[in-house]
N, C-alpha and C. Protein backbone atom coordinates (compact mmCIF):
# COMPACT_ATOMS: atom_id res chain seq x y z
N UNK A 1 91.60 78.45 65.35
CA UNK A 1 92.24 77.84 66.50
C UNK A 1 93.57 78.53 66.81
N UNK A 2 94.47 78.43 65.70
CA UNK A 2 95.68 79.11 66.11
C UNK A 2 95.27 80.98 66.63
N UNK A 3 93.96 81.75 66.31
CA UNK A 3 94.16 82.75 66.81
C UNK A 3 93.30 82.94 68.04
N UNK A 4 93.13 81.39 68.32
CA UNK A 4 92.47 81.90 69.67
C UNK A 4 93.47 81.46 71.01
N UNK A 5 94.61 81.09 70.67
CA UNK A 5 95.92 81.01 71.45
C UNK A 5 96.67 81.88 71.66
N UNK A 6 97.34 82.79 70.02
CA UNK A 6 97.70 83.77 69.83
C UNK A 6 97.52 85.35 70.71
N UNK A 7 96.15 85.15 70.02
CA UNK A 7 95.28 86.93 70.60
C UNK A 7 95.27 86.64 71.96
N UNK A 8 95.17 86.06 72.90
CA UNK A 8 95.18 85.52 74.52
C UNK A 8 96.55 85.85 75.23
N UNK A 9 97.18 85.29 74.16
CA UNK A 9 98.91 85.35 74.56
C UNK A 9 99.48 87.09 74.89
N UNK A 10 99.18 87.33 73.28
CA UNK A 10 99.70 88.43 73.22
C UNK A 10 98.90 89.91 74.17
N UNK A 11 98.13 89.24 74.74
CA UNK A 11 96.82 90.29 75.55
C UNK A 11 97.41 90.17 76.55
N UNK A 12 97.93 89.05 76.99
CA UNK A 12 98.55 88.58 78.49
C UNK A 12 100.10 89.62 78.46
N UNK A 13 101.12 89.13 77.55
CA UNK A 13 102.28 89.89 77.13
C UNK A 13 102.28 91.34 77.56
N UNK A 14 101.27 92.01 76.59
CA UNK A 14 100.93 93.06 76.76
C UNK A 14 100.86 93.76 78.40
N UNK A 15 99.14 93.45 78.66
CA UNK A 15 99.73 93.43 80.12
C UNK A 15 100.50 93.57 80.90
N UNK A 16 101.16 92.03 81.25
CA UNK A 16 102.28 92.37 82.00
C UNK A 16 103.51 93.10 81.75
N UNK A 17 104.06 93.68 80.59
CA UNK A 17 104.58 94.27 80.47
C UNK A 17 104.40 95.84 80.63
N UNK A 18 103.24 96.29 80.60
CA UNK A 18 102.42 97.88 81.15
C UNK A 18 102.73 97.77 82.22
N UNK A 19 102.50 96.59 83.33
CA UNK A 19 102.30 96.17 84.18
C UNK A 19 103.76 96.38 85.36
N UNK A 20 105.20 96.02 84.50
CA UNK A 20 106.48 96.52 84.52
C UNK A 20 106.66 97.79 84.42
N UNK A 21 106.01 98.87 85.56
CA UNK A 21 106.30 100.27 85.08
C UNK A 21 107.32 100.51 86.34
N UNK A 22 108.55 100.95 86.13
CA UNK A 22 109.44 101.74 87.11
C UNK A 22 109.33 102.96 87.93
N UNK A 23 109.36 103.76 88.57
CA UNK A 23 109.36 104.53 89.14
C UNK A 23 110.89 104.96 88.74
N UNK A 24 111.35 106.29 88.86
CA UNK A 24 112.83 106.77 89.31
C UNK A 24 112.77 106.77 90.23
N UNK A 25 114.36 106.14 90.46
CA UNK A 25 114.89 105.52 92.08
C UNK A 25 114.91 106.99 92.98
N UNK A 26 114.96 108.12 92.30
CA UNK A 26 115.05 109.71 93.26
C UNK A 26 113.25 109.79 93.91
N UNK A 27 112.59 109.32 93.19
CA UNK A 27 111.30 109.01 93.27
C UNK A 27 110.45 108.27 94.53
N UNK A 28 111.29 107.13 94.02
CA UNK A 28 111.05 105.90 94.88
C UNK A 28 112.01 106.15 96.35
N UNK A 29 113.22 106.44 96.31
CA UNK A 29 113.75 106.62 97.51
C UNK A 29 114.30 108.28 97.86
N UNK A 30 113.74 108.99 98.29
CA UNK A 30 114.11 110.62 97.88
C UNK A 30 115.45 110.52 99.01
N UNK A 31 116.09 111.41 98.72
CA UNK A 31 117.40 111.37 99.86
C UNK A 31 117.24 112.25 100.52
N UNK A 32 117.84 112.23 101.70
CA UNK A 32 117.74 113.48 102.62
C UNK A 32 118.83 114.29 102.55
N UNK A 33 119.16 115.77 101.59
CA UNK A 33 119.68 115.92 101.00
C UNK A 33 120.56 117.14 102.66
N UNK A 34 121.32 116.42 103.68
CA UNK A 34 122.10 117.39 104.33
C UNK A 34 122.87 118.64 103.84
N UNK A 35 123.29 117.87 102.68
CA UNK A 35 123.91 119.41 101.88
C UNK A 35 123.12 120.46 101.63
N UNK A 36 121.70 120.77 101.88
CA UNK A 36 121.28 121.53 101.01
C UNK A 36 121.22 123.20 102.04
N UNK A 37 121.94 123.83 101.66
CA UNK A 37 122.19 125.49 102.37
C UNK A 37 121.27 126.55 102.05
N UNK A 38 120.09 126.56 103.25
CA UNK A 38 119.33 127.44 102.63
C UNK A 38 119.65 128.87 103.40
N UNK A 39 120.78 128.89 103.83
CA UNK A 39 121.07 130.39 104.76
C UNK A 39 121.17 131.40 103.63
N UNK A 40 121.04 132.61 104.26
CA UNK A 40 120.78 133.24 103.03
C UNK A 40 120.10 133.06 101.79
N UNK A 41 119.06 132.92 101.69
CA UNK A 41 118.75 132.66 100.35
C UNK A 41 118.13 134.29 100.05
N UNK A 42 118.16 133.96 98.43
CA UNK A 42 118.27 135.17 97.74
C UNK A 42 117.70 135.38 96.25
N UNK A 43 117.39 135.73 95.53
CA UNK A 43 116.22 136.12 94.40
C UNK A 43 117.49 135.35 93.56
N UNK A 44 118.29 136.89 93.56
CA UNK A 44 119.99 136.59 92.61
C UNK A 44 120.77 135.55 92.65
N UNK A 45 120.98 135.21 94.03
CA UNK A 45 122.12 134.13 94.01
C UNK A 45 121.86 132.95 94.40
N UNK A 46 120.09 132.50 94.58
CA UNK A 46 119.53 131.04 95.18
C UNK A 46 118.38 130.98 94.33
N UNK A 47 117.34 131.92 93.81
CA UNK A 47 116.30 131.51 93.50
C UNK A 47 116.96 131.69 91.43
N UNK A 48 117.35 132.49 91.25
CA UNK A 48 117.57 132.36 89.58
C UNK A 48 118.55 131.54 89.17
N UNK A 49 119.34 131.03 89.67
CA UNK A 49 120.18 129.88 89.29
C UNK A 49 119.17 128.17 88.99
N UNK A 50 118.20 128.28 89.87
CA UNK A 50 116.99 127.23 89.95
C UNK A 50 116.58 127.09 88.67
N UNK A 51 116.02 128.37 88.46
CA UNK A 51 114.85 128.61 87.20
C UNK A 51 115.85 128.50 85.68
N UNK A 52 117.10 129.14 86.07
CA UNK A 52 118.31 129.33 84.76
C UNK A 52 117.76 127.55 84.50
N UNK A 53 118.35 127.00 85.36
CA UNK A 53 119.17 125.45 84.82
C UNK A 53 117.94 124.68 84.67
N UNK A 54 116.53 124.67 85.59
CA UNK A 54 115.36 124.19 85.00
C UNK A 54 114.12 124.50 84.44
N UNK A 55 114.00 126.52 84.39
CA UNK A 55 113.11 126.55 84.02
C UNK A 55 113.05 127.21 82.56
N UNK A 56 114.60 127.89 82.51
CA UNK A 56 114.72 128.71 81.29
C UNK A 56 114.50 128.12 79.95
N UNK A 57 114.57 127.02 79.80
CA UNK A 57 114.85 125.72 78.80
C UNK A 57 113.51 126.48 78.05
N UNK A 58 112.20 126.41 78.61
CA UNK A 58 110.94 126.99 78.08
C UNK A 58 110.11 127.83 78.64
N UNK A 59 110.59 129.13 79.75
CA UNK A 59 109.98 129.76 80.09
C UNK A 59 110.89 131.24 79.88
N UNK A 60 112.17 131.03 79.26
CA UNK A 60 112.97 132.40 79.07
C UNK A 60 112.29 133.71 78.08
N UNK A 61 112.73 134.67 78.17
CA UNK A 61 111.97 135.37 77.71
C UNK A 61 111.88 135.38 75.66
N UNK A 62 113.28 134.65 75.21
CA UNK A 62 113.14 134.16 74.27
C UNK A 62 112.29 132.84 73.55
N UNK A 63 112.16 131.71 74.73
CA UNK A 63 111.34 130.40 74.52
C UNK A 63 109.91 130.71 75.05
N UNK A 64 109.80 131.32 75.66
CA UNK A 64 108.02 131.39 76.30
C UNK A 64 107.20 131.44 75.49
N UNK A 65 107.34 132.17 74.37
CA UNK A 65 106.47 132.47 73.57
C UNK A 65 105.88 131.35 72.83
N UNK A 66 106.92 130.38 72.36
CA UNK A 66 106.89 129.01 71.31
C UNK A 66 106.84 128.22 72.40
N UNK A 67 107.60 127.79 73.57
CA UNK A 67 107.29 126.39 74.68
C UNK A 67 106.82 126.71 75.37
N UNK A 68 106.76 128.02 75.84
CA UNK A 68 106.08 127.98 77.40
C UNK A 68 104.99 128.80 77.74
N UNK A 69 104.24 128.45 77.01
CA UNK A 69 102.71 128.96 76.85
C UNK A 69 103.09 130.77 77.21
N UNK A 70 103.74 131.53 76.67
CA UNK A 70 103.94 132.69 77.33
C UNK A 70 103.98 133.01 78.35
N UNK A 71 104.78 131.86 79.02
CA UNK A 71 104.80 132.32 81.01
C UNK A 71 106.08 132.72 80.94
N UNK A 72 106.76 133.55 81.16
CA UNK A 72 108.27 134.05 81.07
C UNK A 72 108.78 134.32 82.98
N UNK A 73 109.59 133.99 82.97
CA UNK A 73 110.88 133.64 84.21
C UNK A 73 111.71 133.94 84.63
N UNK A 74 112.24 135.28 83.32
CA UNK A 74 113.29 135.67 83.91
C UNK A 74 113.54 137.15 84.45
N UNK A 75 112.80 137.80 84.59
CA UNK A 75 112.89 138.90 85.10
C UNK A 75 112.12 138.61 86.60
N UNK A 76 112.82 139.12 87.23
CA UNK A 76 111.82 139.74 88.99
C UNK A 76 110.58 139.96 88.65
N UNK A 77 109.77 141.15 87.87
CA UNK A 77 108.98 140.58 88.01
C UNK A 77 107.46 139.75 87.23
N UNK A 78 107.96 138.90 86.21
CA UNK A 78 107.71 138.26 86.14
C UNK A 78 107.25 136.85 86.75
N UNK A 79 108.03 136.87 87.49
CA UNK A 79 108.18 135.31 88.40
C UNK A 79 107.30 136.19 89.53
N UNK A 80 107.05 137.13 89.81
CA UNK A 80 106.06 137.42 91.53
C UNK A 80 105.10 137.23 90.51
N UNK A 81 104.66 137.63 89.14
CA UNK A 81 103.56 137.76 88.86
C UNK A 81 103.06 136.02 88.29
N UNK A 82 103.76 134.98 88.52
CA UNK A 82 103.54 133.94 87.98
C UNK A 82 103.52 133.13 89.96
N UNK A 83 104.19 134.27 90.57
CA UNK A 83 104.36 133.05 91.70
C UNK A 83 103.65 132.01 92.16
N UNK A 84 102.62 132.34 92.03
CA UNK A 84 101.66 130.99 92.41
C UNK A 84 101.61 130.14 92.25
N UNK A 85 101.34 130.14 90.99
CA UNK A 85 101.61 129.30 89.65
C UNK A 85 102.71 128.63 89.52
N UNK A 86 103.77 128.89 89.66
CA UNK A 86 105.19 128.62 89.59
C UNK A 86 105.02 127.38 91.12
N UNK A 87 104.66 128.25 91.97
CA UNK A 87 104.78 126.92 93.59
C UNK A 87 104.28 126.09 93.09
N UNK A 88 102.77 126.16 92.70
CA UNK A 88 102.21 124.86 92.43
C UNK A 88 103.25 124.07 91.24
N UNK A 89 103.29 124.46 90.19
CA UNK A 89 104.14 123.30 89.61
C UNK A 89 105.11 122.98 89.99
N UNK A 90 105.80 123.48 90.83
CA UNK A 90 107.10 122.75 91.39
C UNK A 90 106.97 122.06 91.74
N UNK A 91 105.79 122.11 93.19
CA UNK A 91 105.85 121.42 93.89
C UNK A 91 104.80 120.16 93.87
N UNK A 92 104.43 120.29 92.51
CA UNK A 92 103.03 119.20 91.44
C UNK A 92 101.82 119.64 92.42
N UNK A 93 101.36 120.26 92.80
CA UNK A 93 100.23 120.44 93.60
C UNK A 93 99.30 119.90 92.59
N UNK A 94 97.94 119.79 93.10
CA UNK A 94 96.96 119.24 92.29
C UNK A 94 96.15 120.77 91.42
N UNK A 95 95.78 120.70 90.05
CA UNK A 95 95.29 121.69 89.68
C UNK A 95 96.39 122.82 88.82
N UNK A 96 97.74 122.30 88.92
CA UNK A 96 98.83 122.72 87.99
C UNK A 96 99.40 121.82 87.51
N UNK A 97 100.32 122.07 86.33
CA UNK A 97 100.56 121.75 85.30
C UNK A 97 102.22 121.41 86.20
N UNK A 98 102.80 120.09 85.90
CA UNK A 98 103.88 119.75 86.37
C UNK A 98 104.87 119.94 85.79
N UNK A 99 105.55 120.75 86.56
CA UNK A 99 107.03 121.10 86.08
C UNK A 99 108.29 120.66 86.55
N UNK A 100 109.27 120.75 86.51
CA UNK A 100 109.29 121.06 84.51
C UNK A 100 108.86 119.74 84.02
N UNK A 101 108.27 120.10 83.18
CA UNK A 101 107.45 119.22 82.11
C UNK A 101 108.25 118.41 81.51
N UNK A 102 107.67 117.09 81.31
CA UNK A 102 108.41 116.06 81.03
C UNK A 102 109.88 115.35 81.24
N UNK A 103 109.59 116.29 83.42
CA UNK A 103 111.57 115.68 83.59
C UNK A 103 110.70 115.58 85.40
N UNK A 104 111.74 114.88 85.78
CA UNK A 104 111.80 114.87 87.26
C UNK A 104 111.57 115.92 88.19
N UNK A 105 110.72 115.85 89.16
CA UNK A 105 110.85 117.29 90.00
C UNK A 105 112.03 117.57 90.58
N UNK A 106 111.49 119.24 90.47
CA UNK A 106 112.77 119.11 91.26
C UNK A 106 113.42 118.45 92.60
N UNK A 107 114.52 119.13 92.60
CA UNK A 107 115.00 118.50 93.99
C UNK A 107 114.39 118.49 95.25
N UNK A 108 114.84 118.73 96.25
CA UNK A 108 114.01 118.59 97.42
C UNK A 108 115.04 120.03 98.12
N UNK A 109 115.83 120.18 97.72
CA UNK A 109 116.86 121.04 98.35
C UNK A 109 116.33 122.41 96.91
N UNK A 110 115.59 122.84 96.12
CA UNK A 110 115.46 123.71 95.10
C UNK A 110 114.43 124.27 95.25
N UNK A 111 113.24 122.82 95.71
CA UNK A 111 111.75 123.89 95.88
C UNK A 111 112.08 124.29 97.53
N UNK A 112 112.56 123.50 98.23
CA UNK A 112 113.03 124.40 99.74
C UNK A 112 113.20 125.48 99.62
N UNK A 113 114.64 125.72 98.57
CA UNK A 113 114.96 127.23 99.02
C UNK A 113 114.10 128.04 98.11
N UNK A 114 113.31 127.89 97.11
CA UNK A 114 112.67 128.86 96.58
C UNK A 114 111.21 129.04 97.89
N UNK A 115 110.67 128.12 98.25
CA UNK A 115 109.76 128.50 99.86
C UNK A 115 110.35 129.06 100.58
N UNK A 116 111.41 128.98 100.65
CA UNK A 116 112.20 130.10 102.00
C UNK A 116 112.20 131.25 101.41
N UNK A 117 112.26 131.64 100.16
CA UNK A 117 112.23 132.84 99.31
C UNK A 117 111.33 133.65 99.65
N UNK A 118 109.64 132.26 98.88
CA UNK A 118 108.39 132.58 99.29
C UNK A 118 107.72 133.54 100.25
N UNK A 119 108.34 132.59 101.63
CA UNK A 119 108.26 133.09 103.02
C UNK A 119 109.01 134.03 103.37
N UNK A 120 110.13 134.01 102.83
CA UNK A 120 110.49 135.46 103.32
C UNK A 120 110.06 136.84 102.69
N UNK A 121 109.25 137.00 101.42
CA UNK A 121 108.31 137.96 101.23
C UNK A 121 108.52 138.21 99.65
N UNK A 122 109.52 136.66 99.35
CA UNK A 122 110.06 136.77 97.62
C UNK A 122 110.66 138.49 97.44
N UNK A 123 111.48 138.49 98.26
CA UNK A 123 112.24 140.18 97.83
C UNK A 123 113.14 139.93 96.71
N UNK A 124 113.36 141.14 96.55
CA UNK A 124 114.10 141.07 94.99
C UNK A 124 115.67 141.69 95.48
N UNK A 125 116.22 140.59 96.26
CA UNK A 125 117.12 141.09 96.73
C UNK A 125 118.59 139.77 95.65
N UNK A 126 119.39 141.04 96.29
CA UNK A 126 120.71 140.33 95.38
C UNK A 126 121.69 139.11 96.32
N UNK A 127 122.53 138.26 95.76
CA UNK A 127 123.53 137.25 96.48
C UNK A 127 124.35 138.20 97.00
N UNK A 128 124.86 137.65 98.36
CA UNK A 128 125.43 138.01 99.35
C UNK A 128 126.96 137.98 98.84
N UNK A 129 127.30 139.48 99.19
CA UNK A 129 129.11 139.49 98.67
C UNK A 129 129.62 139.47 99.31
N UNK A 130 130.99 138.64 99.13
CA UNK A 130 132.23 137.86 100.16
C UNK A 130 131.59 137.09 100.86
N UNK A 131 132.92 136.14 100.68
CA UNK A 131 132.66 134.93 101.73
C UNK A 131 131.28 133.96 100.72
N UNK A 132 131.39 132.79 101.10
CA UNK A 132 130.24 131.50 100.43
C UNK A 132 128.56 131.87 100.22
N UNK A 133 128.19 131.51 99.95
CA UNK A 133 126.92 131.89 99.53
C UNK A 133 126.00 130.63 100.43
């Protein structure tokens, strides 16, 4: 008797508490990020600052080997030869592996300017000297 109250209870508990799953609020409400400057964008001074701060963690040419399934990131060309690959996980497409793995996508202002990269023919060109970037 007492475990046929119990096991019911705790099935219910259970439940609703799975049931309590959050979303992140960047998730749930994405912002419309006005700041985000995609003039000029650039391999050097817009697209590797991206990959430094989120992708190097496990795709540098030191970590790839042990975290990042041997996909390496930091050379030019490396990244044309991953590019595909690389869009889709940014941007979670279906059929890739979501990156970065086990964190938030990126921003909305990061996979922009790396598509403007994209589209502009992914040149392996350098950041613009003098004056703001």
């Amino acid at each position: 008797m007492k475990y046929t109250i119990i096991l019911p209870a705790m099935l219910l508990t259970a439940v609703l508490l799975y049931g309590c799953y959050y979303d992140s609020e960047e998730a749930l409400y994405p912002r419309l990020d006005s700041g985000c400057d995609t003039t000029n964008v650039t391999f050097a001074g817009s697209v590797v600052p991206i990959l430094a701060a989120s992708c190097y963690g496990c795709h540098s040419n030191a970590n790839a080997p042990v975290f990042g399934e041997n996909i390496r990131l930091e050379a030019y060309a490396d990244v044309i030869a991953n590019l595909d690959r690389l869009h889709g996980a940014i941007t979670w497409q279906d059929g890739y592996t979501r990156m970065p793995k086990d964190a938030a996508q990126l921003d909305a202002c990061a996979i922009r300017t790396i598509e403007i990269w994209i589209a502009q023919g992914a040149p392996q060109n350098a950041a613009p000297t003098g004056g703001v970037r």
